[in-house]
Protein backbone atom coordinates (compact mmCIF):
# COMPACT_ATOMS: atom_id res chain seq x y z
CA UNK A 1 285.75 71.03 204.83
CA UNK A 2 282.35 71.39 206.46
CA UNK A 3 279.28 69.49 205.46
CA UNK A 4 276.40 71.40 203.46
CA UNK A 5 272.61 71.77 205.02
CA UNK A 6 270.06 70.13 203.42
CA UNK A 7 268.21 73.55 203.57
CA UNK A 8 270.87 75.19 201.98
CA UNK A 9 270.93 73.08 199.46
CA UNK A 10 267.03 72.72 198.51
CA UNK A 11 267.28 76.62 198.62
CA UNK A 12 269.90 76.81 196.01
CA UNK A 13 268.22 74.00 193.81
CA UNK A 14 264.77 76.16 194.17
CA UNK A 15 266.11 79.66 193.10
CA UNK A 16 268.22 77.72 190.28
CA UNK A 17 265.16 76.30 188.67
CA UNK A 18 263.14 79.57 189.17
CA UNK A 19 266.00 81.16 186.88
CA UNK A 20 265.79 78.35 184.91
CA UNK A 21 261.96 78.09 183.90
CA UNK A 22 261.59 82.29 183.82
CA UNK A 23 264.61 82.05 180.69
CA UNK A 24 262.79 79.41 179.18
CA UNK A 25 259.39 81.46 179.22
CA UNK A 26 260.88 84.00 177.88
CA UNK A 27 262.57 82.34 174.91
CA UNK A 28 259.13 80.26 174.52
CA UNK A 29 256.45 82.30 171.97
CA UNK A 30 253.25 82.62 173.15
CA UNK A 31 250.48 79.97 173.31
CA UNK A 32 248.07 80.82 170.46
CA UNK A 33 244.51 79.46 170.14
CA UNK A 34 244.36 76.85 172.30
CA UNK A 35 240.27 78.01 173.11
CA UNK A 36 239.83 76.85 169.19
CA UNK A 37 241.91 73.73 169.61
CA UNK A 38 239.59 72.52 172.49
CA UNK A 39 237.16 73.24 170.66
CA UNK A 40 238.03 70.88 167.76
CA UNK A 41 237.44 68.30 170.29
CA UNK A 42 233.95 69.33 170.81
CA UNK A 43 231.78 68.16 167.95
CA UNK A 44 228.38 70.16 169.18
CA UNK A 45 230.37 73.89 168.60
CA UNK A 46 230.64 75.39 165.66
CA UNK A 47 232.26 79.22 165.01
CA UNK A 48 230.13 81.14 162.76
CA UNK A 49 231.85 84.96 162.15
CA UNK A 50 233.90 84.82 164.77
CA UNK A 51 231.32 83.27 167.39
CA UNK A 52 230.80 80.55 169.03
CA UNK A 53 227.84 78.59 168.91
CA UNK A 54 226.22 75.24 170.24
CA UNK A 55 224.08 72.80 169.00
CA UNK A 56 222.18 70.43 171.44
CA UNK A 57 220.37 67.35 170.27
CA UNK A 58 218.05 68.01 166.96
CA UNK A 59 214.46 67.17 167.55
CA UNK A 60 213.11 65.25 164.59
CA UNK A 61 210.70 67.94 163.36
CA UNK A 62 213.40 70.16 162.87
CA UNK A 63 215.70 67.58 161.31
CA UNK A 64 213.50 66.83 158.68
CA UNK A 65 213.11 70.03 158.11
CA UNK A 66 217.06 70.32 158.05
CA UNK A 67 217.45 67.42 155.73
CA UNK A 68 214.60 69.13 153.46
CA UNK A 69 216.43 72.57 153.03
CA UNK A 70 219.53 70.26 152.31
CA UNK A 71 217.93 68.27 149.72
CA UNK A 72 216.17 71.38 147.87
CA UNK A 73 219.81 73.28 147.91
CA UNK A 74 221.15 70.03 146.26
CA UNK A 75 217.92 70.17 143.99
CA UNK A 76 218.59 73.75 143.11
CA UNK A 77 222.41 72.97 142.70
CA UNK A 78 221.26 70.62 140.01
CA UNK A 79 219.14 72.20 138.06
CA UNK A 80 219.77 74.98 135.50
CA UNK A 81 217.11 77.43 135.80
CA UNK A 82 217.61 78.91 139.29
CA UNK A 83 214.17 80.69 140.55
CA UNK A 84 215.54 83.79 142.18
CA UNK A 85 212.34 84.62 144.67
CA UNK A 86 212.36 80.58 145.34
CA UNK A 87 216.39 80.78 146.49
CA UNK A 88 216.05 83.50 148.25
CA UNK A 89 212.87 82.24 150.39
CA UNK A 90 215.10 78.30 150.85
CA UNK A 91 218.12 81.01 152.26
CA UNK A 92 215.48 82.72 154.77
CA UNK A 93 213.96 79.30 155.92
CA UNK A 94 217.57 78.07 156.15
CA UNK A 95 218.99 80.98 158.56
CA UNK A 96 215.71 80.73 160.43
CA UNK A 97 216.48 77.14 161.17
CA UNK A 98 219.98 77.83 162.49
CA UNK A 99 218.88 80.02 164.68
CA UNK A 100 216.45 77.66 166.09
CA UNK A 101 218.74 75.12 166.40
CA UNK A 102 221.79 76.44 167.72
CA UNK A 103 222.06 78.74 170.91
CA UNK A 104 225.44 81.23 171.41
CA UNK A 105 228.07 80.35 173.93
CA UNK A 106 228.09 82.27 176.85
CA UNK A 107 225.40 83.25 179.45
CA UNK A 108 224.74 87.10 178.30
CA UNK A 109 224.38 86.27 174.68
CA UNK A 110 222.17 83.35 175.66
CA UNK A 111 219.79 85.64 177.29
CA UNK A 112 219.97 88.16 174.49
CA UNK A 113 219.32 85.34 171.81
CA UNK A 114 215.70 85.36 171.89
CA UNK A 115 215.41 89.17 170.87
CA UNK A 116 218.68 89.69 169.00
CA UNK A 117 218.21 89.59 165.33
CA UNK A 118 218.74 86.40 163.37
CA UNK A 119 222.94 86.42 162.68
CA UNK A 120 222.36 83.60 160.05
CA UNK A 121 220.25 85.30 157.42
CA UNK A 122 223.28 87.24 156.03
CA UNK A 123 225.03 84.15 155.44
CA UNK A 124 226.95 84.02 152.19
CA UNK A 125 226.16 80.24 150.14
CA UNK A 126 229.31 78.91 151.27
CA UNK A 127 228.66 79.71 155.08
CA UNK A 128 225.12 78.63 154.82
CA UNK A 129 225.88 75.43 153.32
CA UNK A 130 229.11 74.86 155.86
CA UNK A 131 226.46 75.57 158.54
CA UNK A 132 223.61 72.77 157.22
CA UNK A 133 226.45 70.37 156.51
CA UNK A 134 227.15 70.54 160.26
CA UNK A 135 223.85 70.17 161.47
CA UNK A 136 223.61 66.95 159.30
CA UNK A 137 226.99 65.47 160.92
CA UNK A 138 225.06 66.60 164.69
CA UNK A 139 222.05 64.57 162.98
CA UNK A 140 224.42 61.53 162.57
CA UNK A 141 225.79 61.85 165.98
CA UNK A 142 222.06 61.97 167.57
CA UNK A 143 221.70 58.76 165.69
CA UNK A 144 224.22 56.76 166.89
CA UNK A 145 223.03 54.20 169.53
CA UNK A 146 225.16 54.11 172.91
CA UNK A 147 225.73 50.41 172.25
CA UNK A 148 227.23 51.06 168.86
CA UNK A 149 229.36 53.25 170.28
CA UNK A 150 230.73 51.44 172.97
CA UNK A 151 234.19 49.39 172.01
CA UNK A 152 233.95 46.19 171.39
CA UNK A 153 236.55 43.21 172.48
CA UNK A 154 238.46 42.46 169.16
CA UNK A 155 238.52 38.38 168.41
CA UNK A 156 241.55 36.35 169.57
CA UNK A 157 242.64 39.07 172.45
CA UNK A 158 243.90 37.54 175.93
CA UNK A 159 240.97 38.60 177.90
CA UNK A 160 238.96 36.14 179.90
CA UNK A 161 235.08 36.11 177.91
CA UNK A 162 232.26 34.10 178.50
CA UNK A 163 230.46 32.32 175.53
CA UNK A 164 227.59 33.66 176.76
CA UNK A 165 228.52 37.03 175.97
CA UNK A 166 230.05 36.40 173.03
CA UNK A 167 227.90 36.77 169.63
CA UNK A 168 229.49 34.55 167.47
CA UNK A 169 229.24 31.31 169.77
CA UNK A 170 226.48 29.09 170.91
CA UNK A 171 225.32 29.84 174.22
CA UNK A 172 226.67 28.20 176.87
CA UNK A 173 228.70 29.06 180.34
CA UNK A 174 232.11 27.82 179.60
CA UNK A 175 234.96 30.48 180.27
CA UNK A 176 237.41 30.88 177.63
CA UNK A 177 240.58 32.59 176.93
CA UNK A 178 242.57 32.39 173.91
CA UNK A 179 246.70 33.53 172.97
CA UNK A 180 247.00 36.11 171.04
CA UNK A 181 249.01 35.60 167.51
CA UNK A 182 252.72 35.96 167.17
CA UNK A 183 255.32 35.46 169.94
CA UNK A 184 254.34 36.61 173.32
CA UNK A 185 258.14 37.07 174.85
């Protein structure tokens, strides 16, 4: 019996696996909408008729003015008598909004957005209101402070804190570490 190359055999094990991962792609189905699954992790895009659109920070003129259309919708939602010319104008200042407030994905339709025409104002009541409702969750995320955010130590944990730090102490400069609860081993 004669020994085996190393080559030979890292040669063999390559083409094996090649076989190996080209059946499996095969049997796999294609990968379907992972673009709209990343973008479920970005909460400044929306998808209005099929296209994508992004929001940047609100500036507080135009947030009032978003939480104003909001409020008269809810106003005219309401009420009984519903004021056809007075609908129709809230629907036009609504659209006009969105469009200042969002900008399209992508650099040719950016460049285009200033003279294309308005894609919001033939937005059906459902859309319209799915679209404010969105720019009211960007409004809360503009309004939450970076320190908020941040994660805080929970009470009791192993890590090494100072009192000074800590804002349920008296000040002082005295390390401290406490066990946590339950068994450790």
């Amino acid at each position: 019996m004669r020994p085996v190359q190393r080559e030979v055999i890292d040669t063999f094990a390559r083409q094996r696996f090649s076989t190996q991962v080209q059946k499996i792609r095969k049997e796999m189905p294609p990968t379907v909408g992972t673009l709209e699954a990343a973008r479920l992790l970005d909460r400044r895009e929306f998808i209005y008729r099929g296209r994508a659109y992004a929001v940047a920070p609100i500036p507080w003129n135009l947030a009032l003015e978003i939480l104003d259309v909001r409020e008269q919708f809810d106003r005219h939602n309401k009420s009984k008598k519903v004021s056809v010319p007075e609908l129709s104008a809230l629907f036009a200042r609504a659209a006009h909004l969105s469009k200042k407030v969002t900008r399209p994905v992508g650099v040719v339709r950016r460049l285009l957005w200033p003279i294309l025409p308005n894609p919001f104002r033939d937005a059906t009541p459902y859309l319209m209101g799915r679209n404010l409702s969105f720019f009211s969750t960007c409004l809360v995320l503009d309004s939450v402070d970076v320190d908020e955010a941040r994660p805080q130590h929970a009470p009791g944990g192993s890590s090494r804190t100072s009192q000074r730090s800590s804002a349920d102490t008296r000040l002082g400069s005295a390390v401290t570490a406490s066990r946590s609860p339950g068994r450790t081993s």
